[in-house]
C-alpha atoms as a PDB file:
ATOM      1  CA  UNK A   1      13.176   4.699  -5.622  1.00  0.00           C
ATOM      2  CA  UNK A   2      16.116   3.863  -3.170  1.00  0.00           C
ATOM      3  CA  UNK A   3      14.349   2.435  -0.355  1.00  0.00           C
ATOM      4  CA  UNK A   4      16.100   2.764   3.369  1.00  0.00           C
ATOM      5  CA  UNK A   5      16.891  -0.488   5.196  1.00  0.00           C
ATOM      6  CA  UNK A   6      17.396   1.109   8.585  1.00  0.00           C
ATOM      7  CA  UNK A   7      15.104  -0.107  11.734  1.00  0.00           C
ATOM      8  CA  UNK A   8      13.667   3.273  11.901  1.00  0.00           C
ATOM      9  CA  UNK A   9      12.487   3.143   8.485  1.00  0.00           C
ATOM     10  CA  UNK A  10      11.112  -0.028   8.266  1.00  0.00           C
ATOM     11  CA  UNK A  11       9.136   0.066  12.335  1.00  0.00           C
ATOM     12  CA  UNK A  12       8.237   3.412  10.668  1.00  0.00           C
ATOM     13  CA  UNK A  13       6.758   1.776   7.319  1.00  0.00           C
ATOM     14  CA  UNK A  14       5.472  -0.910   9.256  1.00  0.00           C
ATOM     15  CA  UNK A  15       3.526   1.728  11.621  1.00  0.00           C
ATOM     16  CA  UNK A  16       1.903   3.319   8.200  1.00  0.00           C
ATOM     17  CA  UNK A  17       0.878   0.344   7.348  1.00  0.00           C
ATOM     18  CA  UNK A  18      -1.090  -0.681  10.182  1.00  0.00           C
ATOM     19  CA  UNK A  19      -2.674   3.147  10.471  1.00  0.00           C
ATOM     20  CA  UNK A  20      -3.330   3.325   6.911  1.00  0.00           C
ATOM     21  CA  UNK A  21      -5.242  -0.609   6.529  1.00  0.00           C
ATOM     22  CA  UNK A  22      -7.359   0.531   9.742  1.00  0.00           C
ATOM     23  CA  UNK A  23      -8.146   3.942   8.511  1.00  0.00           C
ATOM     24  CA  UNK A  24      -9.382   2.035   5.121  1.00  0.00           C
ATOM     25  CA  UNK A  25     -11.535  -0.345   7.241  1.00  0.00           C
ATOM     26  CA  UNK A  26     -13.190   2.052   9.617  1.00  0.00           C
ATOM     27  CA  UNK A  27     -13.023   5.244   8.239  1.00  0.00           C
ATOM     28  CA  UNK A  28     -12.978   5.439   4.040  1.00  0.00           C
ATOM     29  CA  UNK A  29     -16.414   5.126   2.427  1.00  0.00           C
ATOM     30  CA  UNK A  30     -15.387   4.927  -1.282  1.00  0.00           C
ATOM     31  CA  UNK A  31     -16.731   1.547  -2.761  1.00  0.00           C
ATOM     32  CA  UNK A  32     -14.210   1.388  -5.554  1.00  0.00           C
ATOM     33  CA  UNK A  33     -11.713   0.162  -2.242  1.00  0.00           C
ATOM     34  CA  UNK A  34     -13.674  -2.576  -1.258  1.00  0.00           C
ATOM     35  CA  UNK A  35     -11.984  -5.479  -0.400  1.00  0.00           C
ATOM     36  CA  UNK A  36      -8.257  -4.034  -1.390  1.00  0.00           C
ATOM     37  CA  UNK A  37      -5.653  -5.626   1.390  1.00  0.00           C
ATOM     38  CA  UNK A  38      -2.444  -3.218   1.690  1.00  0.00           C
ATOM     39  CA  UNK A  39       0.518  -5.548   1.419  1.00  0.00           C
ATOM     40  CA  UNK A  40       3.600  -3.750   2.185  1.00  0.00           C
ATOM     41  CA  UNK A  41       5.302  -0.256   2.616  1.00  0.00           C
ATOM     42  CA  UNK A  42       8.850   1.078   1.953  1.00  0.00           C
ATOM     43  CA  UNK A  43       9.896   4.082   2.890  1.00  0.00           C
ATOM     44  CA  UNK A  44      12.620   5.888   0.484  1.00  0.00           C
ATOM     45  CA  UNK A  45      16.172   6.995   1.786  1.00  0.00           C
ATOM     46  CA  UNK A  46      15.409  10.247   3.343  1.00  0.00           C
ATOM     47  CA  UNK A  47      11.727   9.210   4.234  1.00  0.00           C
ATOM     48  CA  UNK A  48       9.694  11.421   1.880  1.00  0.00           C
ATOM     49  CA  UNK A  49       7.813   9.101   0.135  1.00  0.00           C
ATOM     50  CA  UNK A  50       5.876   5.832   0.940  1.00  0.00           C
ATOM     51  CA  UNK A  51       5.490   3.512  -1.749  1.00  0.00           C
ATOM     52  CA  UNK A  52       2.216   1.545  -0.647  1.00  0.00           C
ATOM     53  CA  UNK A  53       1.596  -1.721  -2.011  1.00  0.00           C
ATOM     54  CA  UNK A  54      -2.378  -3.284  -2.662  1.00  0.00           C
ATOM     55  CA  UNK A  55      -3.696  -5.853  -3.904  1.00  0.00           C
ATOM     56  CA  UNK A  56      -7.202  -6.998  -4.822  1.00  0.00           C
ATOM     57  CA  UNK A  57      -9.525  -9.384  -6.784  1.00  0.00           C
ATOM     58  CA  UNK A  58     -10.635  -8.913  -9.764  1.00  0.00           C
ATOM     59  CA  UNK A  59      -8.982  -8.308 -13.517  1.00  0.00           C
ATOM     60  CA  UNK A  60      -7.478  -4.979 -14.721  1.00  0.00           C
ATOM     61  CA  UNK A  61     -10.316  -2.760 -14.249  1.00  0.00           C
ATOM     62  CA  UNK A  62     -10.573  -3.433 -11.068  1.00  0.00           C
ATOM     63  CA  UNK A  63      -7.172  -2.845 -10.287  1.00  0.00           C
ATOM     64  CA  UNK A  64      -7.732   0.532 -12.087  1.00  0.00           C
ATOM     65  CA  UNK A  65     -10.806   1.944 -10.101  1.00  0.00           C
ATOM     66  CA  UNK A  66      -9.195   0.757  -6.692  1.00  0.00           C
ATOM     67  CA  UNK A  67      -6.003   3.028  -7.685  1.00  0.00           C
ATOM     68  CA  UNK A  68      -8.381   5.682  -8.754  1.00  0.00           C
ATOM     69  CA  UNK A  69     -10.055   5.102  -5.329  1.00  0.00           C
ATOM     70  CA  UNK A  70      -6.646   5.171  -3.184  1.00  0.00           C
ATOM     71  CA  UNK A  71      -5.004   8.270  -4.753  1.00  0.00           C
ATOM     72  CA  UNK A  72      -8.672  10.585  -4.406  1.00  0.00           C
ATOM     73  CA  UNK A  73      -8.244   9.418  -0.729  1.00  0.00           C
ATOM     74  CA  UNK A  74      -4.725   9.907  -0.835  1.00  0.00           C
ATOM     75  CA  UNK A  75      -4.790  13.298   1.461  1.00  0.00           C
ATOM     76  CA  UNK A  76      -7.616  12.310   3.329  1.00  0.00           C
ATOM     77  CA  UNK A  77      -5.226   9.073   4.081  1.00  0.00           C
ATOM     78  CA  UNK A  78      -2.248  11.097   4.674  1.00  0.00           C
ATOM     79  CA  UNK A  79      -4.587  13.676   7.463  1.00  0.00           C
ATOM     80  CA  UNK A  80      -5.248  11.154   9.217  1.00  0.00           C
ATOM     81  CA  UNK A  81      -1.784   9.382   9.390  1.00  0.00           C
ATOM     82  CA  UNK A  82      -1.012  12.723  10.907  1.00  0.00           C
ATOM     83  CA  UNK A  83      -3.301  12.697  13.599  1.00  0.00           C
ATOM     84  CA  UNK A  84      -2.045   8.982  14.306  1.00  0.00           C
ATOM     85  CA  UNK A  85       1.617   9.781  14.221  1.00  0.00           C
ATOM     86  CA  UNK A  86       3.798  12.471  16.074  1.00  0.00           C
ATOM     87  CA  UNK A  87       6.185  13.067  13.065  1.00  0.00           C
ATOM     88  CA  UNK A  88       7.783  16.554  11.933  1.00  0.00           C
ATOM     89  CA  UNK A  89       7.014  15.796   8.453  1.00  0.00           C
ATOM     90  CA  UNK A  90       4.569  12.583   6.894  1.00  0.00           C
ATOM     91  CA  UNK A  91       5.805  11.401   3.207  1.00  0.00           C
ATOM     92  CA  UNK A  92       4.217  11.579   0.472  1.00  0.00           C
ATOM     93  CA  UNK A  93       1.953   8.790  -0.464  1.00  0.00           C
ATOM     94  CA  UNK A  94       2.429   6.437  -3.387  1.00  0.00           C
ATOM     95  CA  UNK A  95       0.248   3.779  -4.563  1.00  0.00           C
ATOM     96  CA  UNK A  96       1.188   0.476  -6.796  1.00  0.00           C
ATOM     97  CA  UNK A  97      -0.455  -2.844  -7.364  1.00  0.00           C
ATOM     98  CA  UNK A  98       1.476  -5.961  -5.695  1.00  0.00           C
ATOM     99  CA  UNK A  99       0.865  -8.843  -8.250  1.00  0.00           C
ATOM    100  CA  UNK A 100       3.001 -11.007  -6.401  1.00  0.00           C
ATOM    101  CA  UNK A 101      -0.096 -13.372  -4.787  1.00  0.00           C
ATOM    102  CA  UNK A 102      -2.336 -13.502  -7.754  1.00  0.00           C
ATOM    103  CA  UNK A 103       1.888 -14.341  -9.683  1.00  0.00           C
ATOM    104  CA  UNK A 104       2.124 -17.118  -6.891  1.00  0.00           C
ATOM    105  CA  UNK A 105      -1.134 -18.297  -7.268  1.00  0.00           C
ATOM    106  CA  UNK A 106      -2.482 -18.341 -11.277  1.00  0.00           C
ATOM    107  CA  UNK A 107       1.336 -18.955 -12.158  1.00  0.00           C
ATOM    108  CA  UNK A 108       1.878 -22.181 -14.364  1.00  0.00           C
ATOM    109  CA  UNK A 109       4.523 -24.861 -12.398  1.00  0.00           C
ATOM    110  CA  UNK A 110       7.233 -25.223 -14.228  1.00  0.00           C
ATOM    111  CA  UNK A 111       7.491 -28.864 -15.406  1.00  0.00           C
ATOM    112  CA  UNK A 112      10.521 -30.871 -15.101  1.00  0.00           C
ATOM    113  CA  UNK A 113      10.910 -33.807 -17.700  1.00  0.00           C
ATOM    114  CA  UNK A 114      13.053 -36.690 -16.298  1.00  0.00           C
END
């Protein structure tokens, strides 16, 4: 996905975010997406997708049902990012795991023999 590096674009990405990790907190029920933190959002060239980056604890499984979980919500997510934002048209949501913090933190340091 070519992602768009224009202000728009990202303030826009930035604003799904926000909407989307509040709407989890306050409004979503579903217990499989318990504790999942959204960690980013980029928006594709024209701005008809939203690739929607998670994270949470727990091993593969658990990775699996809180995927499961986002994309069942995924147009009750996507309703109420329309009531939140005055756009023409809302992309299309995408899910995908971030591994980057659990990379950071279970990596091994890389040893340096003097």
């Amino acid at each position: 996905m070519k992602t768009s590096g224009s202000r728009r674009s990202i303030r826009l990405a930035d604003q799904i975010l926000r909407e989307l990790a509040t709407m989890l907190v306050e409004e979503v029920q579903d217990p499989r997406l318990e504790l999942v933190s959204l960690t980013g959002c980029k928006l594709n060239a024209d701005i008809s997708i939203a690739l929607v980056s998670f994270s949470v604890g727990g091993g593969a499984e658990r990775r699996a049902q809180a995927l499961e979980g986002l994309n069942k919500a995924k147009g009750f997510l996507r309703s109420g990012l329309a009531r939140r934002l005055n756009m023409r048209s809302l992309p299309e949501l995408r899910f995908a795991h971030d591994d980057f913090l659990e990379d950071m933190v279970y990596a091994k340091p890389s040893r340096q023999d003097s």
